[in-house]
N, C-alpha and C. Protein backbone atom coordinates (compact mmCIF):
# COMPACT_ATOMS: atom_id res chain seq x y z
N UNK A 1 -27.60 -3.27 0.75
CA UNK A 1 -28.19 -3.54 -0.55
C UNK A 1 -29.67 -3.79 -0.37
N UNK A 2 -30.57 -3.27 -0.87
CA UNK A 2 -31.64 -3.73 -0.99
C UNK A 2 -32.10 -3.61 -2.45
N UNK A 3 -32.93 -4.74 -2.69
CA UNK A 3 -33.35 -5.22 -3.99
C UNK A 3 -35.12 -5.29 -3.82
N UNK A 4 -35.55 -5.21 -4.79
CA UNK A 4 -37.29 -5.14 -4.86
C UNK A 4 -37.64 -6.61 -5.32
N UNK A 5 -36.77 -6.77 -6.17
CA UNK A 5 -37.42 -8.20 -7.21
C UNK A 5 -36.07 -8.65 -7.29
N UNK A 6 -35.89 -10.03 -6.94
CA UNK A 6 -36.95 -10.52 -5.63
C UNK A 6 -36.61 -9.45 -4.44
N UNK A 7 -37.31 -9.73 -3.72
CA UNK A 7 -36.92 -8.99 -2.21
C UNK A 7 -35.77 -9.04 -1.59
N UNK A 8 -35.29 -8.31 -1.29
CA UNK A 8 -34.00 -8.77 -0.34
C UNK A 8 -33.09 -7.50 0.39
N UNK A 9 -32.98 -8.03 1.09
CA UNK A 9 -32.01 -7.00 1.81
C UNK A 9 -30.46 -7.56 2.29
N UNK A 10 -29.31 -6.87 2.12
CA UNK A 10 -28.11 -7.42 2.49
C UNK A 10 -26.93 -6.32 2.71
N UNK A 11 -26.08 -6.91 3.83
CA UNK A 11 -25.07 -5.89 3.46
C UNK A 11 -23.81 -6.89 3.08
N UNK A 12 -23.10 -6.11 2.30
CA UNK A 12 -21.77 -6.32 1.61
C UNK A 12 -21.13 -5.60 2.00
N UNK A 13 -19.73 -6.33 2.49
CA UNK A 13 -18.26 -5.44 2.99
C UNK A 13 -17.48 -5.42 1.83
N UNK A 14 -16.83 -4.17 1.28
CA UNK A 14 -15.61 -4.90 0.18
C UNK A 14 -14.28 -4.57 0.59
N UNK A 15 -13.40 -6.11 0.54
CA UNK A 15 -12.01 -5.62 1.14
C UNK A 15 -11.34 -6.00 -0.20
N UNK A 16 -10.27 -5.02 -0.07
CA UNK A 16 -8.79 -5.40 -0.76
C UNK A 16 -7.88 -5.19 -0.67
N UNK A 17 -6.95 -6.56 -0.93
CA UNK A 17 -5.75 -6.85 -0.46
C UNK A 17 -4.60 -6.91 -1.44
N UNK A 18 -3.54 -7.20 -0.93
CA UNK A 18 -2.68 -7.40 -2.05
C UNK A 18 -1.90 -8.92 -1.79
N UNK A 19 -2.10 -9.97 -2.26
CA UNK A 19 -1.61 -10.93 -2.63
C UNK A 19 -0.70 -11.64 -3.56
N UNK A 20 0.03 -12.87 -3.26
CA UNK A 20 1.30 -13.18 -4.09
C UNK A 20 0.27 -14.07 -4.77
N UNK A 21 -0.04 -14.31 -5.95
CA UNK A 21 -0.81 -15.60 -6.52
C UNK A 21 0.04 -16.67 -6.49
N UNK A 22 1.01 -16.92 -6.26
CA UNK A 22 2.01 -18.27 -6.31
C UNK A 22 1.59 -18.51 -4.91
N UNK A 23 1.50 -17.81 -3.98
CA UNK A 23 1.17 -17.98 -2.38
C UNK A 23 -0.45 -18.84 -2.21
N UNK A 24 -1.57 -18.57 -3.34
CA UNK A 24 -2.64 -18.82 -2.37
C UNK A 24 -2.82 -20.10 -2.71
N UNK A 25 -4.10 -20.76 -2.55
CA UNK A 25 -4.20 -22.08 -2.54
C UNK A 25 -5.58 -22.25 -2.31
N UNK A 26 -6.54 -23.12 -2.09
CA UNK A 26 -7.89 -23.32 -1.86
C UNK A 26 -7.71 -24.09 -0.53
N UNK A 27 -8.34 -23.36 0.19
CA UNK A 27 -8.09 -24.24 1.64
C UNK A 27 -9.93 -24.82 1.69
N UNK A 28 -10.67 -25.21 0.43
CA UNK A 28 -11.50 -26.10 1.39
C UNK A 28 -11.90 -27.17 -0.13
N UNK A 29 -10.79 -27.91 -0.68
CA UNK A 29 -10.84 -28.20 -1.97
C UNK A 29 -12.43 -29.33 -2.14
N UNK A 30 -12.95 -29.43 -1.38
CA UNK A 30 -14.22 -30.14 -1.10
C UNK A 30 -15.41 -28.90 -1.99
N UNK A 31 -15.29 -28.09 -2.09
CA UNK A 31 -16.22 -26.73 -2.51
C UNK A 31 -15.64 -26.34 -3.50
N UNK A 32 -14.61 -26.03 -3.79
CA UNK A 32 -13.97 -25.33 -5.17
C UNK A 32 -13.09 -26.18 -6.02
N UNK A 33 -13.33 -26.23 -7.68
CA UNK A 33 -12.60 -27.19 -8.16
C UNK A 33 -11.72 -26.28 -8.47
N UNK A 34 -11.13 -25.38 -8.63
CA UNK A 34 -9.97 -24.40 -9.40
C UNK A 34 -10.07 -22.95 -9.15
N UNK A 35 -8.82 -22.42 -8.81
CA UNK A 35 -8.93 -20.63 -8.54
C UNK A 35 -8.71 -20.74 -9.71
N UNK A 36 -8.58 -19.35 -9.82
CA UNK A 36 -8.69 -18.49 -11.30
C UNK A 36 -8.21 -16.97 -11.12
N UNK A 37 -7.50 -16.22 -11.92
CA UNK A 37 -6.93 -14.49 -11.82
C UNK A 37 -7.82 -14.29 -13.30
N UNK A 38 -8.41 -13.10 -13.46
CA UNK A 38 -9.11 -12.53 -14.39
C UNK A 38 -9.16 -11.40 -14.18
N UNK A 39 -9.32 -10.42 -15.53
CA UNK A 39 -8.76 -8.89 -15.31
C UNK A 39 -10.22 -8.56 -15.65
N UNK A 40 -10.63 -7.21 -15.10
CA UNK A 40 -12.02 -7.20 -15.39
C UNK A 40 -12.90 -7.27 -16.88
N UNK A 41 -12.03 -6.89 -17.81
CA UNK A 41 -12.59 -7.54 -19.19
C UNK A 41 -12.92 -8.85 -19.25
N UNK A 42 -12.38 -9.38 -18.50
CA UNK A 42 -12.08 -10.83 -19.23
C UNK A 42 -12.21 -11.98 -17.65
N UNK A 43 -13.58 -11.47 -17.22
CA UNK A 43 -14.32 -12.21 -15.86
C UNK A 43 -14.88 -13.19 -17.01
N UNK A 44 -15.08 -14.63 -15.84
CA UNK A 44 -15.71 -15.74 -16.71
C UNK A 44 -17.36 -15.74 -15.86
N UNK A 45 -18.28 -16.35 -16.71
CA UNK A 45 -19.24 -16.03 -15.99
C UNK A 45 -20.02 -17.67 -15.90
N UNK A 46 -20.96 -17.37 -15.15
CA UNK A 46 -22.04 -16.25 -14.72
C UNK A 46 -21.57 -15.87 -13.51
N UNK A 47 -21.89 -14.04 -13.54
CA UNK A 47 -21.41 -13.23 -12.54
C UNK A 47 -22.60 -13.43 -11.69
N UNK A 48 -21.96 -13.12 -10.48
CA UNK A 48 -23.08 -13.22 -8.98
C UNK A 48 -23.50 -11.22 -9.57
N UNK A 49 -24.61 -11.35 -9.85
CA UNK A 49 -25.52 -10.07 -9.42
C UNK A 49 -24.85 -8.91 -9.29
N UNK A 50 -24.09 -8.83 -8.36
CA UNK A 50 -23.40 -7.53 -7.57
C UNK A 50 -21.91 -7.18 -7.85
N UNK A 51 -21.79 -7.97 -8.77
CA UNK A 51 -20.28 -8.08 -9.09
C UNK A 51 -20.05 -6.96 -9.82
N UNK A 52 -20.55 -6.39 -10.86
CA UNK A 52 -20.26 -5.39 -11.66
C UNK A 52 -20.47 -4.32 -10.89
N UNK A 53 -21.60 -3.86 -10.01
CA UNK A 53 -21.99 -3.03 -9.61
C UNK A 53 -20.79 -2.67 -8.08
N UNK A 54 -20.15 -3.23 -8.41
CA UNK A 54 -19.53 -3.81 -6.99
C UNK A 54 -17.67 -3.14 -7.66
N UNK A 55 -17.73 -3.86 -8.55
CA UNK A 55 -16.31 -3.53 -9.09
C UNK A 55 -16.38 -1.92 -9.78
N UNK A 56 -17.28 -1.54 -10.24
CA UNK A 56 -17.82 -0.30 -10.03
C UNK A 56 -17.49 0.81 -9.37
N UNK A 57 -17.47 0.73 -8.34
CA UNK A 57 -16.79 1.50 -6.81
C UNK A 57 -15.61 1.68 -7.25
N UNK A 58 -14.47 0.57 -7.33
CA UNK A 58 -13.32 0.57 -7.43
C UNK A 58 -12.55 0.77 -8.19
N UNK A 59 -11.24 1.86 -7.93
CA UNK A 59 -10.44 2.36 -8.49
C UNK A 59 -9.92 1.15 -10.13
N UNK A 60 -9.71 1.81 -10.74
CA UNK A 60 -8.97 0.78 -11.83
C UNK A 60 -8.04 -0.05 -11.54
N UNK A 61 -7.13 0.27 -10.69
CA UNK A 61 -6.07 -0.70 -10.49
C UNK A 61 -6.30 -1.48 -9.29
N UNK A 62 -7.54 -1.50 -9.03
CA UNK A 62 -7.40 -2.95 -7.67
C UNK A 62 -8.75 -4.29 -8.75
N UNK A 63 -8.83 -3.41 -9.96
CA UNK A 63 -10.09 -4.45 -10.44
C UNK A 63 -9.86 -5.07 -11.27
């Protein structure tokens, strides 16, 4: 990724998986107050930057 304004350069990996949501859990509850499942209409925001552009790439049914 590189960006002009501001400056920046980065790379992003994107993985996906398939998960049980009854299975996961927050393993560092010190940092996160609550998970959340959201279908891509209906993301809560504010989105990090790259998120759209990101979900973008991906097929309909992993987003």
């Amino acid at each position: 990724m590189l960006r002009d304004d501001p400056p920046s350069h980065w790379v992003a990996l994107i993985f996906a998986v398939r998960v049980d949501p009854a299975m996961v859990a927050i393993g560092e509850p010190h940092k996160f107050d609550r998970l959340g499942w959201f279908t891509r209409d209906a993301l809560p925001t504010p989105l990090h930057s790259q998120l759209p552009p990101t979900l973008a790439l991906l097929p309909d049914h992993l987003g």
